[in-house]
PDB file of N, CA and C in Angstrom:
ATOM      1  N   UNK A   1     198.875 114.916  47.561  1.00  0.00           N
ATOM      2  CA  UNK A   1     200.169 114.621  46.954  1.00  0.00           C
ATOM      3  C   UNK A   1     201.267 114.721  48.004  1.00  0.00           C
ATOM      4  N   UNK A   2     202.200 114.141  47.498  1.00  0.00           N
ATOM      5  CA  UNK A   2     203.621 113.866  48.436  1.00  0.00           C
ATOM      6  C   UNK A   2     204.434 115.177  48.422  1.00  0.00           C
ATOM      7  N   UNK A   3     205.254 115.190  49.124  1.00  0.00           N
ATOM      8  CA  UNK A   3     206.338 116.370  48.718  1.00  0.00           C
ATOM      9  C   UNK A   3     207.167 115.912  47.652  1.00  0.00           C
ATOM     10  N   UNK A   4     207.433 114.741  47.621  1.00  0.00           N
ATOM     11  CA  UNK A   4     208.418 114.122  45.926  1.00  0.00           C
ATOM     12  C   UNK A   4     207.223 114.396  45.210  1.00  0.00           C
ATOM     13  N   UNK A   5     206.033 114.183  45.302  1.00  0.00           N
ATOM     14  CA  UNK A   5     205.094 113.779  44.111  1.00  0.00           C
ATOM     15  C   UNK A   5     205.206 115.127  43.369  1.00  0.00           C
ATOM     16  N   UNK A   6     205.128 116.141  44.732  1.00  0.00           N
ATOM     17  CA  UNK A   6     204.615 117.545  44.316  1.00  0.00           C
ATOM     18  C   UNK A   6     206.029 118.255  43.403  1.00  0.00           C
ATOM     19  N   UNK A   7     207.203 117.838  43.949  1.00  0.00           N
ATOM     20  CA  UNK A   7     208.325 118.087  43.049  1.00  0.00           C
ATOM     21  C   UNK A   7     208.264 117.549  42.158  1.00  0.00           C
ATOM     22  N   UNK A   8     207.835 116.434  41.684  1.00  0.00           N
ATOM     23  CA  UNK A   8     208.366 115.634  40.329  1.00  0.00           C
ATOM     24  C   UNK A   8     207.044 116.487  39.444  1.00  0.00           C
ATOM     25  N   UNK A   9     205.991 116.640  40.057  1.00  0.00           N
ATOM     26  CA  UNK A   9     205.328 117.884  39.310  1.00  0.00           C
ATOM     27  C   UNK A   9     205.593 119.074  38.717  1.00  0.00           C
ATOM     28  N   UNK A  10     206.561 119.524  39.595  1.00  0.00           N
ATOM     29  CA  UNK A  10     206.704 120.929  38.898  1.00  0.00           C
ATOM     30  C   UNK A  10     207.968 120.824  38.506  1.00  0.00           C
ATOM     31  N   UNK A  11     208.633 119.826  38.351  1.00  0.00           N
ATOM     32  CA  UNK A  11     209.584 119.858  37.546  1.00  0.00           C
ATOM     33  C   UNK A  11     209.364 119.511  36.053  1.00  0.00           C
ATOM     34  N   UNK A  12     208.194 118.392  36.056  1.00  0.00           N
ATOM     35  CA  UNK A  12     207.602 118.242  34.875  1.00  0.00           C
ATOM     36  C   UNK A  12     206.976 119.810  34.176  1.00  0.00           C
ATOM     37  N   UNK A  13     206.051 120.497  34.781  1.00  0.00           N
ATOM     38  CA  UNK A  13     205.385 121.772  34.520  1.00  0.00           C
ATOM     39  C   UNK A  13     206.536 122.670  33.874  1.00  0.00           C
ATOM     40  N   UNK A  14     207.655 122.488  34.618  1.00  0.00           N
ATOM     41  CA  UNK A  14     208.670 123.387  34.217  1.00  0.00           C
ATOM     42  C   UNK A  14     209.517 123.437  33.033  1.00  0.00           C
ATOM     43  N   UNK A  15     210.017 122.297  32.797  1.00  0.00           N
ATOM     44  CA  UNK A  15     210.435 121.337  31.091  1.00  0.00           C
ATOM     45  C   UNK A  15     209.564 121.326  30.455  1.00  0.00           C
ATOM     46  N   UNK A  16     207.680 121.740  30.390  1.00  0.00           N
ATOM     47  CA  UNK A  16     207.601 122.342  29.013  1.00  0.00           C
ATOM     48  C   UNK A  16     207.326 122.960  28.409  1.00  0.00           C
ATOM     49  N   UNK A  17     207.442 123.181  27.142  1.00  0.00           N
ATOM     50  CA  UNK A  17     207.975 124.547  26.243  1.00  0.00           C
ATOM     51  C   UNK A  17     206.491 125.172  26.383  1.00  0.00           C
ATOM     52  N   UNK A  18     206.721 126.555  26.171  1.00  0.00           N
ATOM     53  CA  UNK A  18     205.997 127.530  26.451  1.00  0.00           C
ATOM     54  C   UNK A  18     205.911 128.211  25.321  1.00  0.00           C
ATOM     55  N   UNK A  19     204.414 128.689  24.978  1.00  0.00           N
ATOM     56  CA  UNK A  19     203.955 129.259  23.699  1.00  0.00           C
ATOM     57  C   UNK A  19     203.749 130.995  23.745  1.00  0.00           C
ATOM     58  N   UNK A  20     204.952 131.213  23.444  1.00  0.00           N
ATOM     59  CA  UNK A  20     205.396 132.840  23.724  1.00  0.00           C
ATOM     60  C   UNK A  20     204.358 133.952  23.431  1.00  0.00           C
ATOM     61  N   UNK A  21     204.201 133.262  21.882  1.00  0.00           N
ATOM     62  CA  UNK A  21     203.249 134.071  20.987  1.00  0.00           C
ATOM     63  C   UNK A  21     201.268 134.367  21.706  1.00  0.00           C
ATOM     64  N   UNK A  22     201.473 133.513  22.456  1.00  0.00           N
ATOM     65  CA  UNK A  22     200.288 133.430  23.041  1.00  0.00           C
ATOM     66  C   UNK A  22     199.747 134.427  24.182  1.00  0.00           C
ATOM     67  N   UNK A  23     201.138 134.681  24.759  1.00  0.00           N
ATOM     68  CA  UNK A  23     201.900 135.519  26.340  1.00  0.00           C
ATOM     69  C   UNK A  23     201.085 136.744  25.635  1.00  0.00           C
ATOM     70  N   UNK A  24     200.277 137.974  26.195  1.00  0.00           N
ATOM     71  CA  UNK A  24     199.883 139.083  25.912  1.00  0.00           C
ATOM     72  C   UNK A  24     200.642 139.833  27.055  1.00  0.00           C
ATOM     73  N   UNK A  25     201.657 140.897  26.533  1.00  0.00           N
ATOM     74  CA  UNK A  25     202.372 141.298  27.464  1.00  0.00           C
ATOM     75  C   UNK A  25     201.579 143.002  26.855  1.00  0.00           C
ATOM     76  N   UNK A  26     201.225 143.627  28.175  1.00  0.00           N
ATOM     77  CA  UNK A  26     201.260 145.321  27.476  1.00  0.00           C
ATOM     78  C   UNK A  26     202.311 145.944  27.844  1.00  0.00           C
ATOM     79  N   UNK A  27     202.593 146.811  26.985  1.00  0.00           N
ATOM     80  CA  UNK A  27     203.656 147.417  26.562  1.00  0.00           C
ATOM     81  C   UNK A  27     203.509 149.143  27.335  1.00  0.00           C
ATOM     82  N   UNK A  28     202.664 149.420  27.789  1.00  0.00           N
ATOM     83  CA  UNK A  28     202.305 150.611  28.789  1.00  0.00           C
ATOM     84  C   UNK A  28     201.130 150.526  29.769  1.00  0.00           C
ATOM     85  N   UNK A  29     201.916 149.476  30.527  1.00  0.00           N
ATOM     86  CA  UNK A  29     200.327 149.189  32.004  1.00  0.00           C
ATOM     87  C   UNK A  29     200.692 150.426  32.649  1.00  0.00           C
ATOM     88  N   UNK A  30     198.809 150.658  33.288  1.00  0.00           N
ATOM     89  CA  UNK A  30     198.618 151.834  34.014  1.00  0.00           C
ATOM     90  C   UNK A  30     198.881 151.117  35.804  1.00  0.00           C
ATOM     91  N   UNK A  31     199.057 152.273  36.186  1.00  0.00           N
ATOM     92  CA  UNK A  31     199.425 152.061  38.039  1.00  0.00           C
ATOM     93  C   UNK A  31     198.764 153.067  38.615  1.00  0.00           C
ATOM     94  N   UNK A  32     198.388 152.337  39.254  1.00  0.00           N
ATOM     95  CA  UNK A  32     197.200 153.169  40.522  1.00  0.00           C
ATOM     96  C   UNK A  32     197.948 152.994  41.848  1.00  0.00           C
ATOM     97  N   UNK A  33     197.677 154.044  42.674  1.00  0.00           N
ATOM     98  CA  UNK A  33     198.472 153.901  44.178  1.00  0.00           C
ATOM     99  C   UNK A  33     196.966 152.764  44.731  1.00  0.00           C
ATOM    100  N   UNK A  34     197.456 152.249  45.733  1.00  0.00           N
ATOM    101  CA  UNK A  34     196.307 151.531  46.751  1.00  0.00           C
ATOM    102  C   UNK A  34     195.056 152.303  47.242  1.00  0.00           C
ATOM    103  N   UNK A  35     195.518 153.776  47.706  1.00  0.00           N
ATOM    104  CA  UNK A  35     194.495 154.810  47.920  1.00  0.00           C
ATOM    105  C   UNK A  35     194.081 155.504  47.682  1.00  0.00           C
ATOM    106  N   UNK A  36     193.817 154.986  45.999  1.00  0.00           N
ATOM    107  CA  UNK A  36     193.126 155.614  44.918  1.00  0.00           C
ATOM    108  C   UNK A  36     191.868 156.230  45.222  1.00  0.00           C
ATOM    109  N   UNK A  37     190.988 156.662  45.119  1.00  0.00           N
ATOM    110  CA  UNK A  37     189.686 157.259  44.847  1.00  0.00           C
ATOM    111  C   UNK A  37     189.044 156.605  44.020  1.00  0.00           C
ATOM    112  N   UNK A  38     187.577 155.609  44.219  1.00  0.00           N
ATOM    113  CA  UNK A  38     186.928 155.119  43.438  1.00  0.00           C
ATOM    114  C   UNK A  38     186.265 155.969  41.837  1.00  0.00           C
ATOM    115  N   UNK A  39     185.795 157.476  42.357  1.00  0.00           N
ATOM    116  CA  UNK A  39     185.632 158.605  41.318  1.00  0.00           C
ATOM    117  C   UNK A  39     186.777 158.962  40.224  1.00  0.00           C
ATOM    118  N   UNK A  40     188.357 158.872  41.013  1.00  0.00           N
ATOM    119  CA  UNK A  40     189.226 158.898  40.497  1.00  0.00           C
ATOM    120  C   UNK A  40     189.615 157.615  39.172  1.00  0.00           C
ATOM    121  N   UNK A  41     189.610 156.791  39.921  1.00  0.00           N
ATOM    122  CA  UNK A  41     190.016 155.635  39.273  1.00  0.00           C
ATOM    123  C   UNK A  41     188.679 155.373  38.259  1.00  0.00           C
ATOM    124  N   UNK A  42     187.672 155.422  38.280  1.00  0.00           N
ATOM    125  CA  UNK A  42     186.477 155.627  37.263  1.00  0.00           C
ATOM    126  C   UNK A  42     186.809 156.294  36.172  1.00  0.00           C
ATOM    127  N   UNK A  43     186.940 157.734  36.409  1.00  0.00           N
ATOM    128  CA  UNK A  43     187.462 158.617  35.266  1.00  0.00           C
ATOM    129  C   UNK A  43     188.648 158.144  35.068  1.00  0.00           C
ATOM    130  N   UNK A  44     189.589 157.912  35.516  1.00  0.00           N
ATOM    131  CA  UNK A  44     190.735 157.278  34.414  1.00  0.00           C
ATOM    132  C   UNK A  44     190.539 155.869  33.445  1.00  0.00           C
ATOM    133  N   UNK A  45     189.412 155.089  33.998  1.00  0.00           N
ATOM    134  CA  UNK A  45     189.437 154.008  33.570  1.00  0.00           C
ATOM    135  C   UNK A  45     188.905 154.482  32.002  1.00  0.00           C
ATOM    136  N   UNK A  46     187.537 155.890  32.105  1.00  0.00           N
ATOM    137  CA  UNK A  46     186.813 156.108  30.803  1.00  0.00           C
ATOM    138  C   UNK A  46     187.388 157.129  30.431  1.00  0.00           C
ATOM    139  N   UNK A  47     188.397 157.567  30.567  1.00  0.00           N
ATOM    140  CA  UNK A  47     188.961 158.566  29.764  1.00  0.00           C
ATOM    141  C   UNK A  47     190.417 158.202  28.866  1.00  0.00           C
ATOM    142  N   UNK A  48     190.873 156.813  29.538  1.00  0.00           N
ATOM    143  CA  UNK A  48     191.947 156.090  28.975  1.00  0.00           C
ATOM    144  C   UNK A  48     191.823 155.051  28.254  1.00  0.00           C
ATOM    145  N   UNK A  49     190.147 154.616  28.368  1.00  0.00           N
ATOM    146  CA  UNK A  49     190.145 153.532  28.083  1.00  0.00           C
ATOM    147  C   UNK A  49     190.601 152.437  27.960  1.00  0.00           C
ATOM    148  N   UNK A  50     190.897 151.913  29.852  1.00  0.00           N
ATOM    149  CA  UNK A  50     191.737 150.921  30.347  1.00  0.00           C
ATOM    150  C   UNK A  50     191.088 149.958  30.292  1.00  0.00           C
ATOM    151  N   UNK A  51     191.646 148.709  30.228  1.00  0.00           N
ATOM    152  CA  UNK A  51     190.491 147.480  30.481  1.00  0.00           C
ATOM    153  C   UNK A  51     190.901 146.388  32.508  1.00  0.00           C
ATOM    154  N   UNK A  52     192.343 147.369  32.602  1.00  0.00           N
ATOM    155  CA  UNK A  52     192.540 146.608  34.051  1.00  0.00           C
ATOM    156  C   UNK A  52     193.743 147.990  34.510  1.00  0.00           C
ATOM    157  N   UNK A  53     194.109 147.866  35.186  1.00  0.00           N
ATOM    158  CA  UNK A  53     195.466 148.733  35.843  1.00  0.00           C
ATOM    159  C   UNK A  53     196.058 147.989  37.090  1.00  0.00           C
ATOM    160  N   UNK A  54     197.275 148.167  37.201  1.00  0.00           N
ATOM    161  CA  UNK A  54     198.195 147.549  38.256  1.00  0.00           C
ATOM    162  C   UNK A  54     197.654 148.656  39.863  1.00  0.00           C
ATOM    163  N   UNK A  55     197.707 148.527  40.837  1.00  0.00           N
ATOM    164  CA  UNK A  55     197.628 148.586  42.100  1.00  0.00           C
ATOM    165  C   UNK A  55     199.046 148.836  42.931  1.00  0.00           C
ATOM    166  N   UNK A  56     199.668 149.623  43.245  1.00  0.00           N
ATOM    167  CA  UNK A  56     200.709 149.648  44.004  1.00  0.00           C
ATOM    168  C   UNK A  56     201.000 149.936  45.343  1.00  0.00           C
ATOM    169  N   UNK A  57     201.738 149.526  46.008  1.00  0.00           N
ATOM    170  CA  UNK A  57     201.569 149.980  47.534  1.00  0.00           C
ATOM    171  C   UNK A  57     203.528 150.480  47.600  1.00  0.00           C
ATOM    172  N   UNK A  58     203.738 151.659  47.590  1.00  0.00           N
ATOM    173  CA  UNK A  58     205.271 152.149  47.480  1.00  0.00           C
ATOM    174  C   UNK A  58     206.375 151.432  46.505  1.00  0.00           C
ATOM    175  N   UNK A  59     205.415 151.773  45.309  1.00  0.00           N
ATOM    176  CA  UNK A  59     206.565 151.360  43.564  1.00  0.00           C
ATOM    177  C   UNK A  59     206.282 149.125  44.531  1.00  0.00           C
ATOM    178  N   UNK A  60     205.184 148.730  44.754  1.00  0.00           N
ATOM    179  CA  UNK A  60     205.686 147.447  44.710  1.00  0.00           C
ATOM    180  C   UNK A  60     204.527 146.754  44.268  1.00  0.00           C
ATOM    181  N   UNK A  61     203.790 145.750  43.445  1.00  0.00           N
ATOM    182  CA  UNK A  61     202.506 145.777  43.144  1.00  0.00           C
ATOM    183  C   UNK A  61     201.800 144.996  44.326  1.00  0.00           C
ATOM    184  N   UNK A  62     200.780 144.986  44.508  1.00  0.00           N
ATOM    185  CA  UNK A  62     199.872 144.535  45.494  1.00  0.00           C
ATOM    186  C   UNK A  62     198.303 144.135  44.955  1.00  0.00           C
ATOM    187  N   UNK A  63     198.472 144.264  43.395  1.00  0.00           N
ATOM    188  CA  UNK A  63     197.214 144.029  42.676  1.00  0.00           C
ATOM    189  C   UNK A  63     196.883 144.022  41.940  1.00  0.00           C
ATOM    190  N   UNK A  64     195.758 144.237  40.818  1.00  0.00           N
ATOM    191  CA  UNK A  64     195.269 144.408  39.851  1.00  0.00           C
ATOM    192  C   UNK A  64     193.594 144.639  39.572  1.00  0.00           C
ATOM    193  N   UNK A  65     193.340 145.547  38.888  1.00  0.00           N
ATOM    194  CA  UNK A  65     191.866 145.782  39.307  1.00  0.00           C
ATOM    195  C   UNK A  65     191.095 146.238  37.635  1.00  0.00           C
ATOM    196  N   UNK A  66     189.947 145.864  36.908  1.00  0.00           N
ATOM    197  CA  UNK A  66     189.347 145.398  36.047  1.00  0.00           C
ATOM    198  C   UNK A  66     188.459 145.957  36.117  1.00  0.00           C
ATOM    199  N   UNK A  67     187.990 146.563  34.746  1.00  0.00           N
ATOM    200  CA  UNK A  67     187.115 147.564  34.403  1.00  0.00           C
ATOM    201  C   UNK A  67     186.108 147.067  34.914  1.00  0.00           C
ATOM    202  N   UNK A  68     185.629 145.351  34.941  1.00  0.00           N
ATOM    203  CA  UNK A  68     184.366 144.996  35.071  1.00  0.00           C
ATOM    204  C   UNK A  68     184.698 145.222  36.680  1.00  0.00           C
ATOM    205  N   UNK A  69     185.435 145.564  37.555  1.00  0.00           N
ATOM    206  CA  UNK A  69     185.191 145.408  39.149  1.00  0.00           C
ATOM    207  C   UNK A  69     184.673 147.401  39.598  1.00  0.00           C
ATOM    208  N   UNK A  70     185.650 148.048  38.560  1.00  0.00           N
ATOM    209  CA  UNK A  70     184.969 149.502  38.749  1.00  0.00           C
ATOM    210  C   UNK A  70     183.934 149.528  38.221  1.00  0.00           C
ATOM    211  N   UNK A  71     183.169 148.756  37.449  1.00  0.00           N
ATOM    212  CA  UNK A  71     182.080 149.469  36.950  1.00  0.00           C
ATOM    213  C   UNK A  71     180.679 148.500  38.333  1.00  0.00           C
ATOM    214  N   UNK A  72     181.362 147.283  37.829  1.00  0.00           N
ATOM    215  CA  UNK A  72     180.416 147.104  39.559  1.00  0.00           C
ATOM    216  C   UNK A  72     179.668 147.442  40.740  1.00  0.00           C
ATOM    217  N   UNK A  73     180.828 147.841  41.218  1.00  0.00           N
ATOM    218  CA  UNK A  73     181.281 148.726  42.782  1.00  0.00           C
ATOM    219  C   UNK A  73     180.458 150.167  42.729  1.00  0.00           C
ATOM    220  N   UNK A  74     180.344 150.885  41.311  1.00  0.00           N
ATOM    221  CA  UNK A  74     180.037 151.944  41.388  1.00  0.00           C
ATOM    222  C   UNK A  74     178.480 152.162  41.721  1.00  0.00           C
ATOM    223  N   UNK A  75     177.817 151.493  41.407  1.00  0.00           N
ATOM    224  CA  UNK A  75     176.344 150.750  41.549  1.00  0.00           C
ATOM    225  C   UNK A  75     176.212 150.703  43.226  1.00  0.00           C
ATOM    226  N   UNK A  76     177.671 150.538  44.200  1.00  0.00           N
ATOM    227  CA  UNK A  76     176.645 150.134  45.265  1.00  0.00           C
ATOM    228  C   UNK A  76     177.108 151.112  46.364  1.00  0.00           C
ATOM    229  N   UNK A  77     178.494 152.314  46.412  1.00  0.00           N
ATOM    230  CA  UNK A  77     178.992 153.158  46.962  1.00  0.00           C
ATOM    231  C   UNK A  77     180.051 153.998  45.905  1.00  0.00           C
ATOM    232  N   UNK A  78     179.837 155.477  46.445  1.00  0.00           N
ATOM    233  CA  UNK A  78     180.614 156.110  45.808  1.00  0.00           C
ATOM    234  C   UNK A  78     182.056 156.127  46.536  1.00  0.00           C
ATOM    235  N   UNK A  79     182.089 156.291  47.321  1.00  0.00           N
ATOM    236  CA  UNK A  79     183.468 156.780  48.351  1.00  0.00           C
ATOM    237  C   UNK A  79     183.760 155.770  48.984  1.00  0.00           C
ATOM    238  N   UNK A  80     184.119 154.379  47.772  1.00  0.00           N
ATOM    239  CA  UNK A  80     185.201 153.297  47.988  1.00  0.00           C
ATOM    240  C   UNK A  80     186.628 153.560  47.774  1.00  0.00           C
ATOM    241  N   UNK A  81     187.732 152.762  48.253  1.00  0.00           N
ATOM    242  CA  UNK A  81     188.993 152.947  47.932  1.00  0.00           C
ATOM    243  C   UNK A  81     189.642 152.302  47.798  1.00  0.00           C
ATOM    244  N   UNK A  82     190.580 151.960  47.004  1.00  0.00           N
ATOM    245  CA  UNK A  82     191.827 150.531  47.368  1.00  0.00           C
ATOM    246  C   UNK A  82     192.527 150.549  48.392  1.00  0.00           C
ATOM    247  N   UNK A  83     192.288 148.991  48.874  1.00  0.00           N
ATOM    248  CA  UNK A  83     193.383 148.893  50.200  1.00  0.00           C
ATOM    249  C   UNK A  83     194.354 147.988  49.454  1.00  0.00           C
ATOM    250  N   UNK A  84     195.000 147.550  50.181  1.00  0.00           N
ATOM    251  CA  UNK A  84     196.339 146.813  50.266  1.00  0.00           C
ATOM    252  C   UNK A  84     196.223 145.154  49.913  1.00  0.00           C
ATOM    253  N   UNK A  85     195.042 145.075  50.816  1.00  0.00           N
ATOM    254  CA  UNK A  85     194.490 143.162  51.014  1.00  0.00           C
ATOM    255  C   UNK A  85     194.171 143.034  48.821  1.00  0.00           C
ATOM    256  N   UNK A  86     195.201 142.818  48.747  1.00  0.00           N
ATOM    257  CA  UNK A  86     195.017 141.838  47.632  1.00  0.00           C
ATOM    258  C   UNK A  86     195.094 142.874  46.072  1.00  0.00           C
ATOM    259  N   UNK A  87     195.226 144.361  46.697  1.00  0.00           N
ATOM    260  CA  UNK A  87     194.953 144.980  45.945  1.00  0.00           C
ATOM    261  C   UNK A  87     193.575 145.156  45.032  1.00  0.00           C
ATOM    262  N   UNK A  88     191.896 144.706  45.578  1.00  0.00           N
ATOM    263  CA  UNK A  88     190.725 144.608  44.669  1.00  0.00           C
ATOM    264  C   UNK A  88     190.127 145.814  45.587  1.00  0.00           C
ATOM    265  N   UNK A  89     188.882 145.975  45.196  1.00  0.00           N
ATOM    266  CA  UNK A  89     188.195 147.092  45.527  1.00  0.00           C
ATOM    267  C   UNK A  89     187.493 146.028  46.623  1.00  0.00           C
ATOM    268  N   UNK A  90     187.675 146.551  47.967  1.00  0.00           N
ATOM    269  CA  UNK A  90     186.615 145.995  48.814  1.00  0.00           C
ATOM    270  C   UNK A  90     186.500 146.231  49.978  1.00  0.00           C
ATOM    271  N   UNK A  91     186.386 147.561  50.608  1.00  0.00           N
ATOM    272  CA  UNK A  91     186.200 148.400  51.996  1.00  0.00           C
ATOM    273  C   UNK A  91     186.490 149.497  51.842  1.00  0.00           C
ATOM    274  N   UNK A  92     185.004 150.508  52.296  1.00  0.00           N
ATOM    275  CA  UNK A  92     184.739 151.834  52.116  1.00  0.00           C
ATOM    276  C   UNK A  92     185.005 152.222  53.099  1.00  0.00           C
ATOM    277  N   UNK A  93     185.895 153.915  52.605  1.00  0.00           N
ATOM    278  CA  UNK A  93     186.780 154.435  53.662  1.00  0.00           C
ATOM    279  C   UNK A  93     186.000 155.100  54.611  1.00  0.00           C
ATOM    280  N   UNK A  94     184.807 155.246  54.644  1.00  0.00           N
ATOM    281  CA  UNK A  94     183.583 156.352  55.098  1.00  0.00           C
ATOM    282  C   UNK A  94     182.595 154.923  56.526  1.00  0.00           C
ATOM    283  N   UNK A  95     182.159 153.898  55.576  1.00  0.00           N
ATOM    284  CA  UNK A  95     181.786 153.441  56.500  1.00  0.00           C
ATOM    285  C   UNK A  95     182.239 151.949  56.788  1.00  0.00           C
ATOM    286  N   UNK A  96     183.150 151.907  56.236  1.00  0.00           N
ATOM    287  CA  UNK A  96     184.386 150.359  56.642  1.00  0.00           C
ATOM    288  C   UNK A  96     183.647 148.920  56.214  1.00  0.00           C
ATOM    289  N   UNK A  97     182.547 149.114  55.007  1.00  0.00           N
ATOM    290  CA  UNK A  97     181.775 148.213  54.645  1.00  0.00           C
ATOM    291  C   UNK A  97     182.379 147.380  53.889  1.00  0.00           C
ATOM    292  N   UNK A  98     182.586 145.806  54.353  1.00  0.00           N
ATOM    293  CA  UNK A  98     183.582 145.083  52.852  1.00  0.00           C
ATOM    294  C   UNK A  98     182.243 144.665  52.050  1.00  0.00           C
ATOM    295  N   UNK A  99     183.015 144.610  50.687  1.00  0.00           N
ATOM    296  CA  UNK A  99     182.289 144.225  49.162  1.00  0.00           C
ATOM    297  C   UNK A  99     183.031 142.985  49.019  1.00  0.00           C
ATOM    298  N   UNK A 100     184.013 142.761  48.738  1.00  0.00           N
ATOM    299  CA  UNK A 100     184.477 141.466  48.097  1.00  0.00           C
ATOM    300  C   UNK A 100     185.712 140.951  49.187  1.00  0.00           C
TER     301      UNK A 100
END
């Protein structure tokens, strides 16, 4: 696509109406620092019964991370941690192994 093409795109995308009711907003998301503790962040996930939590790197978000990615991960190292890159679980602080 063109650079006009690509504007006349998202100007179209933008004019139309949007189905509010549909929007699932939560009303108390959880926040995890980046250098969470995989053990940590486990037990909060089953003791709160979270289904995702926000990722932060100094109050700014950097992520989001999903029950199905902790329960994963746990299967293949214990002493993983969140980094920064994207905010997902994927390099152990012990032996610098990436997962995802």
């Amino acid at each position: 696509m063109t650079p006009e093409e690509i504007k006349a795109w998202e100007e179209e995308e933008m004019d139309k109406p949007m189905e509010i009711d549909e929007i699932r907003v939560d009303p108390s998301p959880f926040q995890l620092v980046e250098r969470t503790s995989l053990h940590k962040t486990h037990t909060l996930f089953s003791l709160l019964g979270l289904s995702h939590a926000y990722v932060t790197s100094t109050g700014k978000l950097v992520g989001v991370v999903a029950l199905k990615e902790v329960r994963n991960i746990t299967l293949f190292h214990p002493a993983l941690c969140f980094s920064s890159r994207n905010g997902h679980l994927h390099s152990c602080v012990c032996c610098e192994q990436q997962y995802f």
